[in-house]
C-alpha atoms as a PDB file:
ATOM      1  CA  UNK A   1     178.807 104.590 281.707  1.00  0.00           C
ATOM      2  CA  UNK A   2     175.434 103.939 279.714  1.00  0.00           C
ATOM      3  CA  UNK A   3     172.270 102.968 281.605  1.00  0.00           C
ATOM      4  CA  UNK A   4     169.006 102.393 280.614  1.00  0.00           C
ATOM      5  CA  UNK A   5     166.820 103.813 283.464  1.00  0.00           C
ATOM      6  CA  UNK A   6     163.223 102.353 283.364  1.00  0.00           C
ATOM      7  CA  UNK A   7     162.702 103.715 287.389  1.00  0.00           C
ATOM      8  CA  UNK A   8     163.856 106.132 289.549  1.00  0.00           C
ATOM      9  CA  UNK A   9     167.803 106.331 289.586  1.00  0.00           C
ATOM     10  CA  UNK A  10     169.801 104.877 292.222  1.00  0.00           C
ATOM     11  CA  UNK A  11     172.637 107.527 293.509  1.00  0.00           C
ATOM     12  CA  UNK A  12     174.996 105.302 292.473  1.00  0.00           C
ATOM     13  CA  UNK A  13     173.538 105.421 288.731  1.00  0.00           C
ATOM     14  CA  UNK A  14     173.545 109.064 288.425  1.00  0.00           C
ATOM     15  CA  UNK A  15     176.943 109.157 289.627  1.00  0.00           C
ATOM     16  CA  UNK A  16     177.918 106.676 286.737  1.00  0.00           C
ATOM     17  CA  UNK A  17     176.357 108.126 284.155  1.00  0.00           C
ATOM     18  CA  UNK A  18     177.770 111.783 285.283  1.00  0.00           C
ATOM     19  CA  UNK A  19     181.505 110.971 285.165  1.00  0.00           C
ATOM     20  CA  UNK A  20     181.905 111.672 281.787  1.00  0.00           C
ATOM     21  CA  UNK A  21     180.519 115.283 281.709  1.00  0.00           C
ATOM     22  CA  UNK A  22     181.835 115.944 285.050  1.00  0.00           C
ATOM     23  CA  UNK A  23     178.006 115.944 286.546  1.00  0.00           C
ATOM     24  CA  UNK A  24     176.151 116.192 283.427  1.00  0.00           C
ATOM     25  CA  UNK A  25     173.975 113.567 281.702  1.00  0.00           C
ATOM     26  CA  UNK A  26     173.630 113.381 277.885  1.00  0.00           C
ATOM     27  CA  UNK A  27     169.748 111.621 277.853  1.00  0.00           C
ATOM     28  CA  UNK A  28     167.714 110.218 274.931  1.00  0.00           C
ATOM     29  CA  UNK A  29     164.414 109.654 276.258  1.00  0.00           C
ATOM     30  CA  UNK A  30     161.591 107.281 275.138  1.00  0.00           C
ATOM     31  CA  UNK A  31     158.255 109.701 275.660  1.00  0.00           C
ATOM     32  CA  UNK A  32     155.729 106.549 274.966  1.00  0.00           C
ATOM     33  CA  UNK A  33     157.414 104.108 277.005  1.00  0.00           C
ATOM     34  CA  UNK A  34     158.669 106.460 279.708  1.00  0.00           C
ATOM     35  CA  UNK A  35     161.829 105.508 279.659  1.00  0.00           C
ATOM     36  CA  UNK A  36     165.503 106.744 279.462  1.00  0.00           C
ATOM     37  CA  UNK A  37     169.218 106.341 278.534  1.00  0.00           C
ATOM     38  CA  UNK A  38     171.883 107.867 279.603  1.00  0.00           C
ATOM     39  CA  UNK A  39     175.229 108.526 280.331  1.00  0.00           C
ATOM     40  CA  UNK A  40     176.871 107.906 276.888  1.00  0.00           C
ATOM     41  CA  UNK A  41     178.835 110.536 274.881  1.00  0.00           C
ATOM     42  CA  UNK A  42     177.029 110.805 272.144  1.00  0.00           C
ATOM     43  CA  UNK A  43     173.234 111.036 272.173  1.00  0.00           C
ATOM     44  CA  UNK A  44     173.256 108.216 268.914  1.00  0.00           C
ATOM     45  CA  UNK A  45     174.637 105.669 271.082  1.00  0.00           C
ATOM     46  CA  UNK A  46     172.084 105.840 273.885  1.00  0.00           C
ATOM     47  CA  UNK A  47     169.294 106.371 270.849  1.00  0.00           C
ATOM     48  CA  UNK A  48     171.317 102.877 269.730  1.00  0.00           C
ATOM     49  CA  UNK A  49     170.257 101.148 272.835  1.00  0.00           C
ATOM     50  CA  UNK A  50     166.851 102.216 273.378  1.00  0.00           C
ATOM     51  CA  UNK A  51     166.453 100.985 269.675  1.00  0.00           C
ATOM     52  CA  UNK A  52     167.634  98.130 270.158  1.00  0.00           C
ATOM     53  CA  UNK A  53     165.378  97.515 272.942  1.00  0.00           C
ATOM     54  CA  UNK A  54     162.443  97.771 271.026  1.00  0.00           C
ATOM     55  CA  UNK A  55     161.377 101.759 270.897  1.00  0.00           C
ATOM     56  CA  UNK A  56     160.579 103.773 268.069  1.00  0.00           C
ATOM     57  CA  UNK A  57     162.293 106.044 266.346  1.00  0.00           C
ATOM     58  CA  UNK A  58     159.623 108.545 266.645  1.00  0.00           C
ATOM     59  CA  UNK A  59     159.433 108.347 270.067  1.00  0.00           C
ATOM     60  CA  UNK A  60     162.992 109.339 271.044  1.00  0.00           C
ATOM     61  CA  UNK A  61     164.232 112.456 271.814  1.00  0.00           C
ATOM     62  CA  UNK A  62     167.548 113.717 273.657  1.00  0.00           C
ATOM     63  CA  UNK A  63     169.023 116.447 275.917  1.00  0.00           C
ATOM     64  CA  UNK A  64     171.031 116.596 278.961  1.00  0.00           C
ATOM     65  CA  UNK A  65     170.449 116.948 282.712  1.00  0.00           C
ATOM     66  CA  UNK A  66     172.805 118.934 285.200  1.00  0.00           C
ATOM     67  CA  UNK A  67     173.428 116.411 288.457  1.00  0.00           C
ATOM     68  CA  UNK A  68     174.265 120.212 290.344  1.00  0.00           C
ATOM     69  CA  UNK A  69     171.520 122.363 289.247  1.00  0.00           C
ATOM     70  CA  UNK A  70     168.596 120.214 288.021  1.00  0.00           C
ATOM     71  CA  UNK A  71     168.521 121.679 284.799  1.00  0.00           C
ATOM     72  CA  UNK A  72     167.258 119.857 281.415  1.00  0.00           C
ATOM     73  CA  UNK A  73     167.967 121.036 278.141  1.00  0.00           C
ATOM     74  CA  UNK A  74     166.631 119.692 275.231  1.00  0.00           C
ATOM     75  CA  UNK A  75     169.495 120.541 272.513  1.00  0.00           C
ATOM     76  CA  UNK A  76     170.523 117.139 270.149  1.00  0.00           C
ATOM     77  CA  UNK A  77     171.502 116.567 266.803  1.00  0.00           C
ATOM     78  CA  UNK A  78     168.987 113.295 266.797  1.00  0.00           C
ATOM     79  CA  UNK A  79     165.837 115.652 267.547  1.00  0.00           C
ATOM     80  CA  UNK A  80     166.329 117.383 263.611  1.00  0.00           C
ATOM     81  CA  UNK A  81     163.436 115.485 262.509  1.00  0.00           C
ATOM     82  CA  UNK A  82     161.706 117.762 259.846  1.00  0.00           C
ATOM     83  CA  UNK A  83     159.181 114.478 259.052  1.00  0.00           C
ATOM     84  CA  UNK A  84     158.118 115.199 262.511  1.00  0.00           C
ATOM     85  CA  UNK A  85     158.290 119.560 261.818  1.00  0.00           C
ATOM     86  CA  UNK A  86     161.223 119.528 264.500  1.00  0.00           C
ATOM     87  CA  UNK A  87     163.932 121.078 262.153  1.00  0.00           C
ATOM     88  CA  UNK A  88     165.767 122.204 265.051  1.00  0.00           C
ATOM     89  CA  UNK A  89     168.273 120.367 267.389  1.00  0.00           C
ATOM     90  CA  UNK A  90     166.231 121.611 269.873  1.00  0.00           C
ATOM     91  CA  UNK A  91     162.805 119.970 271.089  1.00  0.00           C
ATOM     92  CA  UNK A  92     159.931 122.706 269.361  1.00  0.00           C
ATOM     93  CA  UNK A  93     156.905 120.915 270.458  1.00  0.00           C
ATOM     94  CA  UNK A  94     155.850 121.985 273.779  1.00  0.00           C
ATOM     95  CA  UNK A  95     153.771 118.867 274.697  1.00  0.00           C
ATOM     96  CA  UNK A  96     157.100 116.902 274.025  1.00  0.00           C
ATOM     97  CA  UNK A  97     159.205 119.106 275.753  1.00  0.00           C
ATOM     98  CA  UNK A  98     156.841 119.235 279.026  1.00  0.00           C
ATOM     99  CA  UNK A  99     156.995 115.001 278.572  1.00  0.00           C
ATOM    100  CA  UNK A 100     160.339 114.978 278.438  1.00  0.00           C
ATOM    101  CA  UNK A 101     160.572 116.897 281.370  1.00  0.00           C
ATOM    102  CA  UNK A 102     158.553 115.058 283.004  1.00  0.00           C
ATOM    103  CA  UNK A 103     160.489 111.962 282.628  1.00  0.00           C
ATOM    104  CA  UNK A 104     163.698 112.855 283.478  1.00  0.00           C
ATOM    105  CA  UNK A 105     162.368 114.225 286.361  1.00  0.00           C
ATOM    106  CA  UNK A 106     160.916 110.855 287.549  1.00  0.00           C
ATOM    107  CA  UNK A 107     163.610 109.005 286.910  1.00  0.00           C
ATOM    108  CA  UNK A 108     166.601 111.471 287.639  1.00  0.00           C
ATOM    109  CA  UNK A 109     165.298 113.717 291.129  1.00  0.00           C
END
């Protein structure tokens, strides 16, 4: 189930959105607004929501958290953004890597 988390998860949130991955989290976070989705199967359809909500396309950027062992990754097809020189599914740019962290850790742990 998709939520948009704009404050520390409930348990019964992060149980929702882990069902689907058996206790992992596909997350497209919103680094200026501090924000998150998650809990969708793909990353474009949480991406999808967060746009519709009024971020920027810019400012979104998606990975996964394990429920079990804390562990983000920041590996999704949505973060090839060469415009941006991230030609990589995976989140190059430390500063935006250590926000991302950040943010799923405030709103996930």
């Amino acid at each position: 189930m998709n939520h948009i988390i704009t404050k520390k998860a409930s348990k019964a949130e992060l149980k929702e959105m882990a069902q689907h991955f058996q206790g992992y989290i596909k997350v497209v976070v919103d680094i200026e607004k501090e924000i998150l989705a998650g809990g969708a199967d793909r990353h474009v359809d949480e991406e999808k929501i967060l746009l519709d909500n009024g971020s920027k396309q810019e400012n979104l950027w998606g990975g996964g958290f394990d429920t079990t062992t804390a562990e983000i990754d920041y590996n999704s097809i949505i973060n090839l953004r060469p415009r941006q020189s991230n030609p990589s599914r995976e989140i190059l740019d430390a500063s935006i890597r250590n926000t991302f962290d950040t943010i799923v850790k405030k709103l996930l742990t």
